[in-house]
N, C-alpha and C. Protein backbone atom coordinates (compact mmCIF):
# COMPACT_ATOMS: atom_id res chain seq x y z
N UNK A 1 0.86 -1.18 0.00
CA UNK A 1 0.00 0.00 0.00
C UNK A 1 0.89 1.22 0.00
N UNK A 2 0.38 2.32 -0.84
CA UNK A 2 1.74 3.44 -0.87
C UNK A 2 0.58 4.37 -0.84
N UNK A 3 0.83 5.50 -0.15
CA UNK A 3 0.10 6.74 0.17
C UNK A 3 0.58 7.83 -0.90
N UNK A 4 -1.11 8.23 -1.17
CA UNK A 4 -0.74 9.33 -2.71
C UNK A 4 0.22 10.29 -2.13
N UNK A 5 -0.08 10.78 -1.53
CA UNK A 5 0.47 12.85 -1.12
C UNK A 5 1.86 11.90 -1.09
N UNK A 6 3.01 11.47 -0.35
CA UNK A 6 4.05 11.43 -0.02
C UNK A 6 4.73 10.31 -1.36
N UNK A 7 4.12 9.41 -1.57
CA UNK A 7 4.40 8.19 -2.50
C UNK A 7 5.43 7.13 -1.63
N UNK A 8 5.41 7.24 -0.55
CA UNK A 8 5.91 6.36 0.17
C UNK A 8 5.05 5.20 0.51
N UNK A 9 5.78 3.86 0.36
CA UNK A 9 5.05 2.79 0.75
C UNK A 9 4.86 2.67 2.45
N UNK A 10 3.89 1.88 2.59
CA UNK A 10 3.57 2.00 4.18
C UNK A 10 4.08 0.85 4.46
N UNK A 11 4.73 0.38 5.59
CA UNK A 11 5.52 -0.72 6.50
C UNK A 11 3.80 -1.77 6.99
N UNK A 12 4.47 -2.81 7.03
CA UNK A 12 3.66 -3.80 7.84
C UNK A 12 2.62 -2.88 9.01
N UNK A 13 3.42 -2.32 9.67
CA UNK A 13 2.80 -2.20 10.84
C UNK A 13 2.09 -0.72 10.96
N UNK A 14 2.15 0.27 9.71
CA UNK A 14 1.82 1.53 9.29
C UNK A 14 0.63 0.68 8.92
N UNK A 15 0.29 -0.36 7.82
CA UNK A 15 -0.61 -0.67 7.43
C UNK A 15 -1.94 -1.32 8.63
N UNK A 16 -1.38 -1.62 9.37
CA UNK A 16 -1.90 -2.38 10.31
C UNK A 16 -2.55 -1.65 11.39
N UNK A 17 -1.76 -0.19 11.65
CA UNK A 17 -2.28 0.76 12.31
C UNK A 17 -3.89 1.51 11.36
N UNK A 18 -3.20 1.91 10.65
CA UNK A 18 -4.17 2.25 9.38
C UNK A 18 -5.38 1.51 9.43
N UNK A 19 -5.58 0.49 9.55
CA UNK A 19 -6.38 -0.73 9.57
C UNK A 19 -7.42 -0.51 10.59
N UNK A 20 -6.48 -0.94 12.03
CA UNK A 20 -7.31 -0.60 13.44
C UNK A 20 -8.22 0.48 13.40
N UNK A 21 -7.32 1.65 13.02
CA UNK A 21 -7.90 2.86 13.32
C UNK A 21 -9.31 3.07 12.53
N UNK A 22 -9.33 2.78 11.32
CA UNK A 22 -10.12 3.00 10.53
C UNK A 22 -11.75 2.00 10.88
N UNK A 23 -10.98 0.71 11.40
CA UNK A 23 -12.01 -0.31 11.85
C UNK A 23 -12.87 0.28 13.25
N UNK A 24 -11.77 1.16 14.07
CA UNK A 24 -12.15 1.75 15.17
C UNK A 24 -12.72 3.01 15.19
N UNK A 25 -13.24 3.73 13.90
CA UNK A 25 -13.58 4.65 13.80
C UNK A 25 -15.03 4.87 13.12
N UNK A 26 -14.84 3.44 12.52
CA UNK A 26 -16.13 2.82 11.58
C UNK A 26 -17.15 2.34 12.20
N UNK A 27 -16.44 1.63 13.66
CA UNK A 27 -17.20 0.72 13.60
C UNK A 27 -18.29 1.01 15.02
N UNK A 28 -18.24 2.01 15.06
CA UNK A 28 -18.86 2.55 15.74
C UNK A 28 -20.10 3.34 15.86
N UNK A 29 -19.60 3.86 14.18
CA UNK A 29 -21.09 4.43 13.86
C UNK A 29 -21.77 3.57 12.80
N UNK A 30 -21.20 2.46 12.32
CA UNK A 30 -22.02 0.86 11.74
C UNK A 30 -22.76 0.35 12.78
N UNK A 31 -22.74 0.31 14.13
CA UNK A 31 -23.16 0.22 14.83
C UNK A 31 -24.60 1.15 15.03
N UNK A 32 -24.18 2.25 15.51
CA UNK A 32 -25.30 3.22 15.42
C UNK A 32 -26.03 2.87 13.70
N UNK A 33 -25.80 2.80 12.77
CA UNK A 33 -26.06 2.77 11.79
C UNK A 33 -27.26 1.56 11.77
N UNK A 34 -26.72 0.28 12.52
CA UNK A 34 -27.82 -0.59 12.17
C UNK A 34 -28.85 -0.87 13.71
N UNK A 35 -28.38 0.00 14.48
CA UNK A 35 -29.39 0.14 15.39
C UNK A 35 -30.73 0.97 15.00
N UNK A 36 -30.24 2.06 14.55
CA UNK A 36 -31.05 2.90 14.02
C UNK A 36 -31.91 2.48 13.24
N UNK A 37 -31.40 1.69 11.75
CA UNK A 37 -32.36 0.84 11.24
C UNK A 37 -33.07 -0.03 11.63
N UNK A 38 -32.75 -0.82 12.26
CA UNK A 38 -33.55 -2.24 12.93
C UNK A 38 -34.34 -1.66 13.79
N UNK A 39 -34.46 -0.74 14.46
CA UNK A 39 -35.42 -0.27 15.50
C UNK A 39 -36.13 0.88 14.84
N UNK A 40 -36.12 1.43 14.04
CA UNK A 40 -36.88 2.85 13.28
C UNK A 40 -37.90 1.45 11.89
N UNK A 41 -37.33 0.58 11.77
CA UNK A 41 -38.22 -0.46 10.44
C UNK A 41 -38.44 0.83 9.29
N UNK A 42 -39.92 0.64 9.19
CA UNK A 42 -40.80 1.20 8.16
C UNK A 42 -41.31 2.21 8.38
N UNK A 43 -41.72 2.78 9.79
CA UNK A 43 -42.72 3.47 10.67
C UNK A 43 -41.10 4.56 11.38
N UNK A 44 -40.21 4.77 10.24
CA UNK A 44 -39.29 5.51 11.06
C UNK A 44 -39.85 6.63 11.33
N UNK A 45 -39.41 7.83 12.36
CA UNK A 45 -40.05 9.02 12.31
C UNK A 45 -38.85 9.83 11.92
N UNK A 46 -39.23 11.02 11.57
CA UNK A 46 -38.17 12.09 10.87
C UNK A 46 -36.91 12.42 11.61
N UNK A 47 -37.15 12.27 12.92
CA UNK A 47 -35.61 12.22 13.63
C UNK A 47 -34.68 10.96 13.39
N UNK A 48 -35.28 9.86 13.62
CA UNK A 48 -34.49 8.50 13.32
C UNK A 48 -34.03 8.72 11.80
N UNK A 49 -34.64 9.50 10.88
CA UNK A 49 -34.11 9.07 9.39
C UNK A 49 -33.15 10.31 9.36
N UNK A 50 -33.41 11.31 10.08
CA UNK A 50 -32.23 12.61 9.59
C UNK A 50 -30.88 12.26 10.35
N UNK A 51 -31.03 10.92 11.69
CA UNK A 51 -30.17 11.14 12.06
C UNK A 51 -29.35 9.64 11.38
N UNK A 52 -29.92 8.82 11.09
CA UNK A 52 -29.64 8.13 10.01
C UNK A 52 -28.73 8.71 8.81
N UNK A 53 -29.19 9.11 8.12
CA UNK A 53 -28.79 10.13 7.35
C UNK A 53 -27.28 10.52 7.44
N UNK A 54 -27.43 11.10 8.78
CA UNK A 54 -26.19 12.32 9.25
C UNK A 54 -25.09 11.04 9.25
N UNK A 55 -25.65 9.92 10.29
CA UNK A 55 -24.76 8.61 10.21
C UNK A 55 -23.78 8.22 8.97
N UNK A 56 -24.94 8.01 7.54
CA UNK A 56 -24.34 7.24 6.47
C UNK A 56 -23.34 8.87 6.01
N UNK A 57 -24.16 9.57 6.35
CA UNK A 57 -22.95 10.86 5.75
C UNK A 57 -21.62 10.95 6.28
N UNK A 58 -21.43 10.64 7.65
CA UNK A 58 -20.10 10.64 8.27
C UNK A 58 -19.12 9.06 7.97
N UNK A 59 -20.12 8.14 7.45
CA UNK A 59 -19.57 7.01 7.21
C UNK A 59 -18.75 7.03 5.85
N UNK A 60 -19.18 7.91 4.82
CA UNK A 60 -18.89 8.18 3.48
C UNK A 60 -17.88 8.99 3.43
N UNK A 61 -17.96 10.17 4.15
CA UNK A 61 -16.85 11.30 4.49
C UNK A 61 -15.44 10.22 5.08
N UNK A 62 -15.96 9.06 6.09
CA UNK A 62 -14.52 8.67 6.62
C UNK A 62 -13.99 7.64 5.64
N UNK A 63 -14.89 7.15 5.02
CA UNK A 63 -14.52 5.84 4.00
C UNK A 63 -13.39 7.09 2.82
N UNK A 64 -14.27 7.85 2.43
CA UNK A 64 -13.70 8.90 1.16
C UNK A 64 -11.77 9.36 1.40
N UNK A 65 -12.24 9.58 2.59
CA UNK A 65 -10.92 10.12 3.44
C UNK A 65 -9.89 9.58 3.40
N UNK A 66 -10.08 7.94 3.80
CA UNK A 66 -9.13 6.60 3.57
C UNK A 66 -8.79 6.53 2.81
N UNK A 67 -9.76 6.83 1.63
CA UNK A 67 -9.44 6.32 0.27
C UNK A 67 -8.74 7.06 0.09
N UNK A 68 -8.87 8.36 0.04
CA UNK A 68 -7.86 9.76 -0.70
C UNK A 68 -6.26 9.66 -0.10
N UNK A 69 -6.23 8.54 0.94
CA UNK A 69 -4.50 8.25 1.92
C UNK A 69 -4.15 7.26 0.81
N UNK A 70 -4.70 5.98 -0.08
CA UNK A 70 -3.99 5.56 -0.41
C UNK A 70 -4.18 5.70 -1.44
């Protein structure tokens, strides 16, 4: 894996950090993410879906982010 901005390849353990962090940053609001769904169903009300919403938006922003490192 080599990171655009610098073009340096990342070490075993750069990658591995990279990894955690990203899993630990994710996986938190995947969480919130499918709570929200499973308990809002069909009959969501407008707070459960905006905050839904706000969820998949910060999930996209951090996925995008990752991506733009390598």
């Amino acid at each position: 894996v080599q990171l655009s901005a610098s073009g340096d390849i990342l070490s075993v353990e750069e990658r591995n950090l990279l990894s955690v962090a990203y899993k630990n940053v994710v996986g938190t609001r995947r969480a919130s993410w499918r709570t929200i769904t499973s308990e809002a169903g069909d009959d969501a009300n407008a707070n459960a879906i905006k905050f839904r919403e706000m969820v998949e938006a910060e999930l996209e922003s951090i996925s995008n982010e990752v991506l733009g490192l390598l």
